[in-house]
Protein backbone atom coordinates (compact mmCIF):
# COMPACT_ATOMS: atom_id res chain seq x y z
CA UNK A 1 2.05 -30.96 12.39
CA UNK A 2 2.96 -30.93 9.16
CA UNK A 3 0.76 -28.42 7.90
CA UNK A 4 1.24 -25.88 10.93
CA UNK A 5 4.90 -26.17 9.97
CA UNK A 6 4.07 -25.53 6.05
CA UNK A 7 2.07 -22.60 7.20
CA UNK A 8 4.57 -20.80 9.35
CA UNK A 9 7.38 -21.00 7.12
CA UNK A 10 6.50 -18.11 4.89
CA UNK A 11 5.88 -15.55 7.85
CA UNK A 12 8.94 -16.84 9.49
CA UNK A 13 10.86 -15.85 6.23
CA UNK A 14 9.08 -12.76 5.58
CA UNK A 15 9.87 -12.01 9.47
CA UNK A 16 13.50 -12.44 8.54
CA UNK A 17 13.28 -9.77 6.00
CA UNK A 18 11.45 -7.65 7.72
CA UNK A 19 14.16 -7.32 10.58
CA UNK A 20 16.49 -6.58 7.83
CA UNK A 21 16.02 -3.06 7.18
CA UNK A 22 16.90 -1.41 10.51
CA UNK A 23 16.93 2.17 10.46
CA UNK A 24 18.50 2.70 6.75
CA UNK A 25 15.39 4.53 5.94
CA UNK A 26 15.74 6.99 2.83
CA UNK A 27 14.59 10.89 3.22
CA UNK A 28 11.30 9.42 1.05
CA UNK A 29 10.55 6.74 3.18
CA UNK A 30 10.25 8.76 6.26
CA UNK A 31 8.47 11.15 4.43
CA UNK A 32 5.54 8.80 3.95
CA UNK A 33 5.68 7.41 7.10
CA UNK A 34 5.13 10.83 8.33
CA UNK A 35 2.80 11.90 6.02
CA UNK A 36 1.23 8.42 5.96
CA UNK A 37 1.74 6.45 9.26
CA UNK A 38 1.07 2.38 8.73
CA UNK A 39 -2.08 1.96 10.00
CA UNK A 40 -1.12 -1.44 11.57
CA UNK A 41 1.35 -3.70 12.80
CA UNK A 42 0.43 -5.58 9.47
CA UNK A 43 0.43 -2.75 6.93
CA UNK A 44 3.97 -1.93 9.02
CA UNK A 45 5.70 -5.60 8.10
CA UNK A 46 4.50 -4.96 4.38
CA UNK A 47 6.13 -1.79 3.95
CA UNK A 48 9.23 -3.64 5.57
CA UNK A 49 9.34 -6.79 3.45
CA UNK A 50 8.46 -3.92 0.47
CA UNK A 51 11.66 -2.11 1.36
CA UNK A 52 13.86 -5.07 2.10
CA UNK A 53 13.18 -6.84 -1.15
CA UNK A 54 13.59 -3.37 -2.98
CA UNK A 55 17.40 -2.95 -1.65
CA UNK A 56 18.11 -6.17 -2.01
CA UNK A 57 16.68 -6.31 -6.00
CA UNK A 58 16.00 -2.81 -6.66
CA UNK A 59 13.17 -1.95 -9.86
């Protein structure tokens, strides 16, 4: 149980961040989801976590 719980964790916190964004979406953001659409609910989630971890330390 132990493990299952270890394993979980991260996407439970990643899932957290993910749900974090909402619909603040810059002009350039929707730009390349227009121009290039996430392929996947996976490659979606990354570009989410990408985003939320970018406004909340920028580069």
């Amino acid at each position: 149980m132990r493990v299952i719980r270890t394993a979980l964790m991260p996407m439970l916190l990643l899932a957290t961040l993910a749900a974090c964004t909402g619909e603040n979406r810059t002009v350039g953001e929707r730009v390349r989801d227009t121009v290039d659409p996430p392929s996947g609910p996976v490659e979606r989630t990354g570009r989410a976590v990408d985003r939320a971890i970018d406004r909340a330390k920028p580069n």
